[in-house]
Every structure is written in C-alpha cells, then in structure tokens.
N, C-alpha and C. Protein backbone atom coordinates (compact mmCIF):
# COMPACT_ATOMS: atom_id res chain seq x y z
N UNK A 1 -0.53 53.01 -45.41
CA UNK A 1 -1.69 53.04 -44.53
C UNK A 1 -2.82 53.79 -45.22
N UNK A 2 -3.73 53.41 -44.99
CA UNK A 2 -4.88 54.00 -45.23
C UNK A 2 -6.42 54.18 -44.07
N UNK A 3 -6.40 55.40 -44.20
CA UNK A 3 -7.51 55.92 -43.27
C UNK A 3 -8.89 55.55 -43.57
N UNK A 4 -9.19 54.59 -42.66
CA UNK A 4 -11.09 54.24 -42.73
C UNK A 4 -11.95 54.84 -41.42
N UNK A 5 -12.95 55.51 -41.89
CA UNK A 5 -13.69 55.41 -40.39
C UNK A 5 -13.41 54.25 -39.57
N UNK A 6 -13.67 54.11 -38.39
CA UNK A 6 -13.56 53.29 -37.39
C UNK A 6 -15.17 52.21 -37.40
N UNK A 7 -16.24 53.73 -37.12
CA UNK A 7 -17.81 53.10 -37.03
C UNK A 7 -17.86 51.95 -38.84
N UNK A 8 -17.44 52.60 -39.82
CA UNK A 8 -17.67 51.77 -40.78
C UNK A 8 -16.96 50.24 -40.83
N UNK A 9 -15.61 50.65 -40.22
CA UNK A 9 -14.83 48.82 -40.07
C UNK A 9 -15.65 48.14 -39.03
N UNK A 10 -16.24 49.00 -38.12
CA UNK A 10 -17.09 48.12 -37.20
C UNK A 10 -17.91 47.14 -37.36
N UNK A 11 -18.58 47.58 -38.67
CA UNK A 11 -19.48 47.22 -39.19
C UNK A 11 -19.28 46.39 -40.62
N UNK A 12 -17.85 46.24 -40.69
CA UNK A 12 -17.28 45.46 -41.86
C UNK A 12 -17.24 44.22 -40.72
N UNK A 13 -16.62 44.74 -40.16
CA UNK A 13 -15.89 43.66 -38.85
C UNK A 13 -17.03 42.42 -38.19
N UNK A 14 -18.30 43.25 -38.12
CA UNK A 14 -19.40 42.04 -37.88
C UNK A 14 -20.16 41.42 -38.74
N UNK A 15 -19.70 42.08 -40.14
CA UNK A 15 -20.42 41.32 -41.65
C UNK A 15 -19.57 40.18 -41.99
N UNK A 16 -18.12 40.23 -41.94
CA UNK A 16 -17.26 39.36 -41.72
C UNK A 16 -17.16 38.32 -40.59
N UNK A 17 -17.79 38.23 -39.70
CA UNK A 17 -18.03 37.64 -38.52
C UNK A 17 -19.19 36.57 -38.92
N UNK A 18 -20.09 36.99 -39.50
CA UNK A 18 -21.01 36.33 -40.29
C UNK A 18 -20.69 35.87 -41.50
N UNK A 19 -20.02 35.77 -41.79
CA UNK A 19 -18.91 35.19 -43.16
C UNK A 19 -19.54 33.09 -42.78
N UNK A 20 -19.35 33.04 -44.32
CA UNK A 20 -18.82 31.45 -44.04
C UNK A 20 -17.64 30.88 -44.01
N UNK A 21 -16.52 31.61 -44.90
CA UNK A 21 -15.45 30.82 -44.84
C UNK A 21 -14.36 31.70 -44.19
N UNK A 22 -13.51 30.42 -44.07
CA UNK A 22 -12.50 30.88 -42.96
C UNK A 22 -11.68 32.29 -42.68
N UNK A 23 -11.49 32.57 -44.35
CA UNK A 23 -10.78 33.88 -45.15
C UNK A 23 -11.24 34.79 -44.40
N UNK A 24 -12.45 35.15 -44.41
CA UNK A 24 -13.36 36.10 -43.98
C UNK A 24 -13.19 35.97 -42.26
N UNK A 25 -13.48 34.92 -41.71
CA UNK A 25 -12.89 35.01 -40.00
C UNK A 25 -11.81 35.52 -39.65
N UNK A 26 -10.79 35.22 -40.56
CA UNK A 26 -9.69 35.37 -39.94
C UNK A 26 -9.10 36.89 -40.45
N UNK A 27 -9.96 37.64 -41.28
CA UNK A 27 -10.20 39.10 -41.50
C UNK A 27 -10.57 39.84 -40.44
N UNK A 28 -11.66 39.33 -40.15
CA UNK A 28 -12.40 40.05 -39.05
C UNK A 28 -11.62 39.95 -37.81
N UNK A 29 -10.93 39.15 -37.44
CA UNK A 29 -10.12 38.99 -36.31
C UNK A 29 -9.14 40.32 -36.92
N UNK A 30 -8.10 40.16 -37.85
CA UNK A 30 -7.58 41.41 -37.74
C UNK A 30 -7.78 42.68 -37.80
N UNK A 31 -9.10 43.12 -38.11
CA UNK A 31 -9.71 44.16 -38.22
C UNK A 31 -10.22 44.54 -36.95
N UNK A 32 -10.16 43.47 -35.98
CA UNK A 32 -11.19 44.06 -34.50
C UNK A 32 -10.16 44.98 -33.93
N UNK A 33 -9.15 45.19 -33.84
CA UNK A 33 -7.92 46.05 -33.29
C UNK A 33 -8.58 47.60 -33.86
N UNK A 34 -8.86 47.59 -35.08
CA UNK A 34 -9.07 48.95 -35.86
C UNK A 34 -10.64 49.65 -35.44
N UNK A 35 -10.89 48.66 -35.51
CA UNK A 35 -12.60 49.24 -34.38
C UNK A 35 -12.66 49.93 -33.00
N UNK A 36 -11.63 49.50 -32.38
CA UNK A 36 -11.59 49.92 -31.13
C UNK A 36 -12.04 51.92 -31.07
N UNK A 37 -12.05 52.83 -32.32
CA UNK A 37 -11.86 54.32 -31.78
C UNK A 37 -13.07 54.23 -32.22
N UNK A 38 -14.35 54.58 -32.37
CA UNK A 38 -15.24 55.03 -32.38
C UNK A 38 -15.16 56.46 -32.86
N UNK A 39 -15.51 57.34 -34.58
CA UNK A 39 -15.95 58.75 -34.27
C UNK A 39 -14.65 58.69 -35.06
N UNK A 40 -13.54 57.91 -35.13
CA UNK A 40 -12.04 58.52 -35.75
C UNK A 40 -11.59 57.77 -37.04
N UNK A 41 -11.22 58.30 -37.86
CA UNK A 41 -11.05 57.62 -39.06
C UNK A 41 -9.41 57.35 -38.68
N UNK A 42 -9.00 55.73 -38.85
CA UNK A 42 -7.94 54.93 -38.08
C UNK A 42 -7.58 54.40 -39.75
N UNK A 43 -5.27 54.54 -39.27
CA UNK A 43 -5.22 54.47 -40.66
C UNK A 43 -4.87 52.93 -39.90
N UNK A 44 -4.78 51.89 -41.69
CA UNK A 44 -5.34 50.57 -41.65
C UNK A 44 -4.19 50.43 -42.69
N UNK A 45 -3.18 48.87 -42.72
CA UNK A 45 -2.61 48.88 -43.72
C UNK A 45 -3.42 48.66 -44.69
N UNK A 46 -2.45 48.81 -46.17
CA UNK A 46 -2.89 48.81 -47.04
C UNK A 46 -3.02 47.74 -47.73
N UNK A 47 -2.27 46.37 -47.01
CA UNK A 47 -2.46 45.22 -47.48
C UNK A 47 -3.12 44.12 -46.60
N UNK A 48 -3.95 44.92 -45.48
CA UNK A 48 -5.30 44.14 -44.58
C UNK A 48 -6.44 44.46 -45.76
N UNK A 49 -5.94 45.67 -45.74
CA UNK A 49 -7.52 46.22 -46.90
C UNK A 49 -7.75 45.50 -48.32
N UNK A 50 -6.72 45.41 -49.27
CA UNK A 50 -6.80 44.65 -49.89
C UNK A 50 -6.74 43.42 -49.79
N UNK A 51 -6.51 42.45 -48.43
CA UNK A 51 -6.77 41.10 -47.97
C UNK A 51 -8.42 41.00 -48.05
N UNK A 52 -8.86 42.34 -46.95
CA UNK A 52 -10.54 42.59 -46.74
C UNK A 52 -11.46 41.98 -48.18
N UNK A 53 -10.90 43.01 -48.63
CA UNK A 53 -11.56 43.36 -50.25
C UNK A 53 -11.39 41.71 -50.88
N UNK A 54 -10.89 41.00 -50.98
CA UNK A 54 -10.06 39.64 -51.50
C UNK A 54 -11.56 38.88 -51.10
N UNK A 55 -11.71 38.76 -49.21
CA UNK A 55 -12.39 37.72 -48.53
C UNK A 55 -13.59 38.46 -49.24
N UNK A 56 -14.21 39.88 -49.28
CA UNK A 56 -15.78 40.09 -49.13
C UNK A 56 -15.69 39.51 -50.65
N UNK A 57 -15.13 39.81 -51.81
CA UNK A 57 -15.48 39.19 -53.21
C UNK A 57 -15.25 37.51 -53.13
N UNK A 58 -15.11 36.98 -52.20
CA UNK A 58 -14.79 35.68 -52.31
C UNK A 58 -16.00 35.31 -51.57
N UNK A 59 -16.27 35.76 -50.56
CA UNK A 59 -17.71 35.34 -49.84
C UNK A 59 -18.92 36.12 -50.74
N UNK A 60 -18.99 36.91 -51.99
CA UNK A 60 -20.12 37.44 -52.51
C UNK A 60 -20.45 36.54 -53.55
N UNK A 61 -19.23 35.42 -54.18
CA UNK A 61 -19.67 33.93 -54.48
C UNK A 61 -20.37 32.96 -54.11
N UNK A 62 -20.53 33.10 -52.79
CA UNK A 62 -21.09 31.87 -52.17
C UNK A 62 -21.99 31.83 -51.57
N UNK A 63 -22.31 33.63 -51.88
CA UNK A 63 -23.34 33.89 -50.64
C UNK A 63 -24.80 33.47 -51.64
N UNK A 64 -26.27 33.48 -51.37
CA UNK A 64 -26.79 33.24 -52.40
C UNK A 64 -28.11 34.16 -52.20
N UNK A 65 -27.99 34.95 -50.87
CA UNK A 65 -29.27 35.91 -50.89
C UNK A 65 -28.59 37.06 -51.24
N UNK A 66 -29.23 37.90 -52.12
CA UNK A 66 -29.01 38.75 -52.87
C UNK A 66 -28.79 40.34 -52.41
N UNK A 67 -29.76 40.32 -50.86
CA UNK A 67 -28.88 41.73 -50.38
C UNK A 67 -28.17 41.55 -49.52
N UNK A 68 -27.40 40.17 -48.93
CA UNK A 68 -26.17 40.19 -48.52
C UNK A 68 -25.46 40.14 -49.69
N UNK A 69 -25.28 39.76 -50.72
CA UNK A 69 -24.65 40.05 -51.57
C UNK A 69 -24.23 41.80 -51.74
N UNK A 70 -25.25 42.31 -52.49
CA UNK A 70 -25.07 43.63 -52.34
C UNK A 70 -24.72 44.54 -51.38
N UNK A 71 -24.55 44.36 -50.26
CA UNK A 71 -24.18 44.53 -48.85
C UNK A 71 -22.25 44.48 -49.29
N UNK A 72 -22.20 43.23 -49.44
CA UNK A 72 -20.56 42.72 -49.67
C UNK A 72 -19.98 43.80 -50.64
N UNK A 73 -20.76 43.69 -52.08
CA UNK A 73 -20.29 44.32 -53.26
C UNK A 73 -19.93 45.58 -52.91
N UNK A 74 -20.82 46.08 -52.11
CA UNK A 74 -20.92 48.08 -51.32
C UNK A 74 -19.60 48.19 -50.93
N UNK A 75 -19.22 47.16 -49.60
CA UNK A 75 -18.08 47.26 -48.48
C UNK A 75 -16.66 47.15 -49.76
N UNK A 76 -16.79 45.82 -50.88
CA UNK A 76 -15.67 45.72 -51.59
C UNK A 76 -15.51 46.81 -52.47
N UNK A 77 -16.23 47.72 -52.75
CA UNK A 77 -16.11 48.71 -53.83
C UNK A 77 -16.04 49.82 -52.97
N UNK A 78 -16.10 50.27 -52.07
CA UNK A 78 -15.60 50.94 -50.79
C UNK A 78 -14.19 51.01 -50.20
N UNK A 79 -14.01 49.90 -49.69
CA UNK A 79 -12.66 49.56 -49.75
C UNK A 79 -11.26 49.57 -51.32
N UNK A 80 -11.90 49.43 -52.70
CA UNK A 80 -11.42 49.60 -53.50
C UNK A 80 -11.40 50.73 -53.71
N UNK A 81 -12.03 51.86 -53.73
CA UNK A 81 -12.18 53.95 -53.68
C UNK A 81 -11.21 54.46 -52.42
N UNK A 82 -11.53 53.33 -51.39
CA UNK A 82 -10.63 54.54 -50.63
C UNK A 82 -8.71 53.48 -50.82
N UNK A 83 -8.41 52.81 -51.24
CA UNK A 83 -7.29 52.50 -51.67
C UNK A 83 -6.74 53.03 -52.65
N UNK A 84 -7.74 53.33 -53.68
CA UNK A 84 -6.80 53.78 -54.96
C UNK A 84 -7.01 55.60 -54.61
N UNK A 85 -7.73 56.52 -54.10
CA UNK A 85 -7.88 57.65 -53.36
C UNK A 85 -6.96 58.07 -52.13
N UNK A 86 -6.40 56.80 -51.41
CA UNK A 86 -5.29 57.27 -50.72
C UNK A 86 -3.57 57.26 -51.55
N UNK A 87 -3.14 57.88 -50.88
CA UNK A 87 -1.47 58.65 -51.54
C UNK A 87 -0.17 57.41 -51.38
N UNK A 88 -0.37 56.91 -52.04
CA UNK A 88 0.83 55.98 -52.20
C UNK A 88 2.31 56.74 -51.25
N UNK A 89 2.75 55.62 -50.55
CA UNK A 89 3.91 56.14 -49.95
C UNK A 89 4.96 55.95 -50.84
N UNK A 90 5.92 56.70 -50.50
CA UNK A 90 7.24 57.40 -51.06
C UNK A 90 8.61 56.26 -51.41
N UNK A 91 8.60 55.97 -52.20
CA UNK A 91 9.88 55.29 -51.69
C UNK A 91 11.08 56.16 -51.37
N UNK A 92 12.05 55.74 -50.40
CA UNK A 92 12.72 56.53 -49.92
C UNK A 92 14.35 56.61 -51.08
N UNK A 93 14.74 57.91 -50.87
CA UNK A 93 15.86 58.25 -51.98
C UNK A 93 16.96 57.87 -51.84
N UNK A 94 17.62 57.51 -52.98
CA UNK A 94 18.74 56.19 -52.66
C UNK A 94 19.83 57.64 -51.87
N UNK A 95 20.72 57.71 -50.73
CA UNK A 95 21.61 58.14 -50.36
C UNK A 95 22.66 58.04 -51.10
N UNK A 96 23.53 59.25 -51.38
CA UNK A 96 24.51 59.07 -52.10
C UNK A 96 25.84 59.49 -51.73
C-alpha cells in the first residue's frame, strides 16, 4: 500500500474522467473509493498506482494540447516518487 493524499487523487480522479481512452475510465472508477476522505492521506495499492501511472503515460500520447500533457507528465512522475519512496512490504519468514 501506499499513502496518497486523498484531495490530490481527487483531482487525479477527475483528470482521468476526462481521459479518452477506456484505460483511463476504468482507473478513475477505481480510484473514486480513495477520494472519499478529504484532508487524509489514504493508503492505495500499489498496483492501482502503478495501473494509474500506466493509463496517465498512455493518455499523454494521445493527448495533443500541451498543458494537458504536462498536467499528465506531473500526476505520472508523482505517482512514480511516491512508489519508489514508499517501504516495500516484507515478505514473510519461512516458519521452521
């Protein structure tokens, strides 16, 4: 898991909403659950986030105005800092 503000997925959540392709809809649909706290940084798996990150570089192809582009690039390089900045979980120790 990884901890994102809430107000910032909010705001991933309706840039993705405005998406063209499907990837990106069907992101934002799983991300609307994580919006719900307002003010609280909500942990998020770690493989929605890197799904996230997947759709915004896939829609920063296609997009063709240049500060939605840069808009995208922000959120995907955002999402890439706080993934590799959060603590990898543990694998658990073989019992013996």
């Amino acid at each position: 898991m990884v901890k994102i503000p809430a107000d910032w997925l909010a705001r991933l959540f309706l840039s993705l909403r405005r998406a063209r392709s499907a990837d990106a809809h069907a992101l934002a649909a799983e991300l609307r659950p994580f919006t719900e706290r307002p003010g609280q940084r909500v942990p998020v798996p770690r493989a929605t986030v890197l799904r996230t990150e997947r759709a915004l570089r896939g829609e920063m192809e296609i997009t063709a105005e240049q500060a939605r582009h840069d808009e995208l690039a922000e959120a995907a390089e955002y999402l890439v800092r706080t993934v590799t900045a959060a603590p990898r979980p543990r694998a658990a120790e073989p019992r013996g």
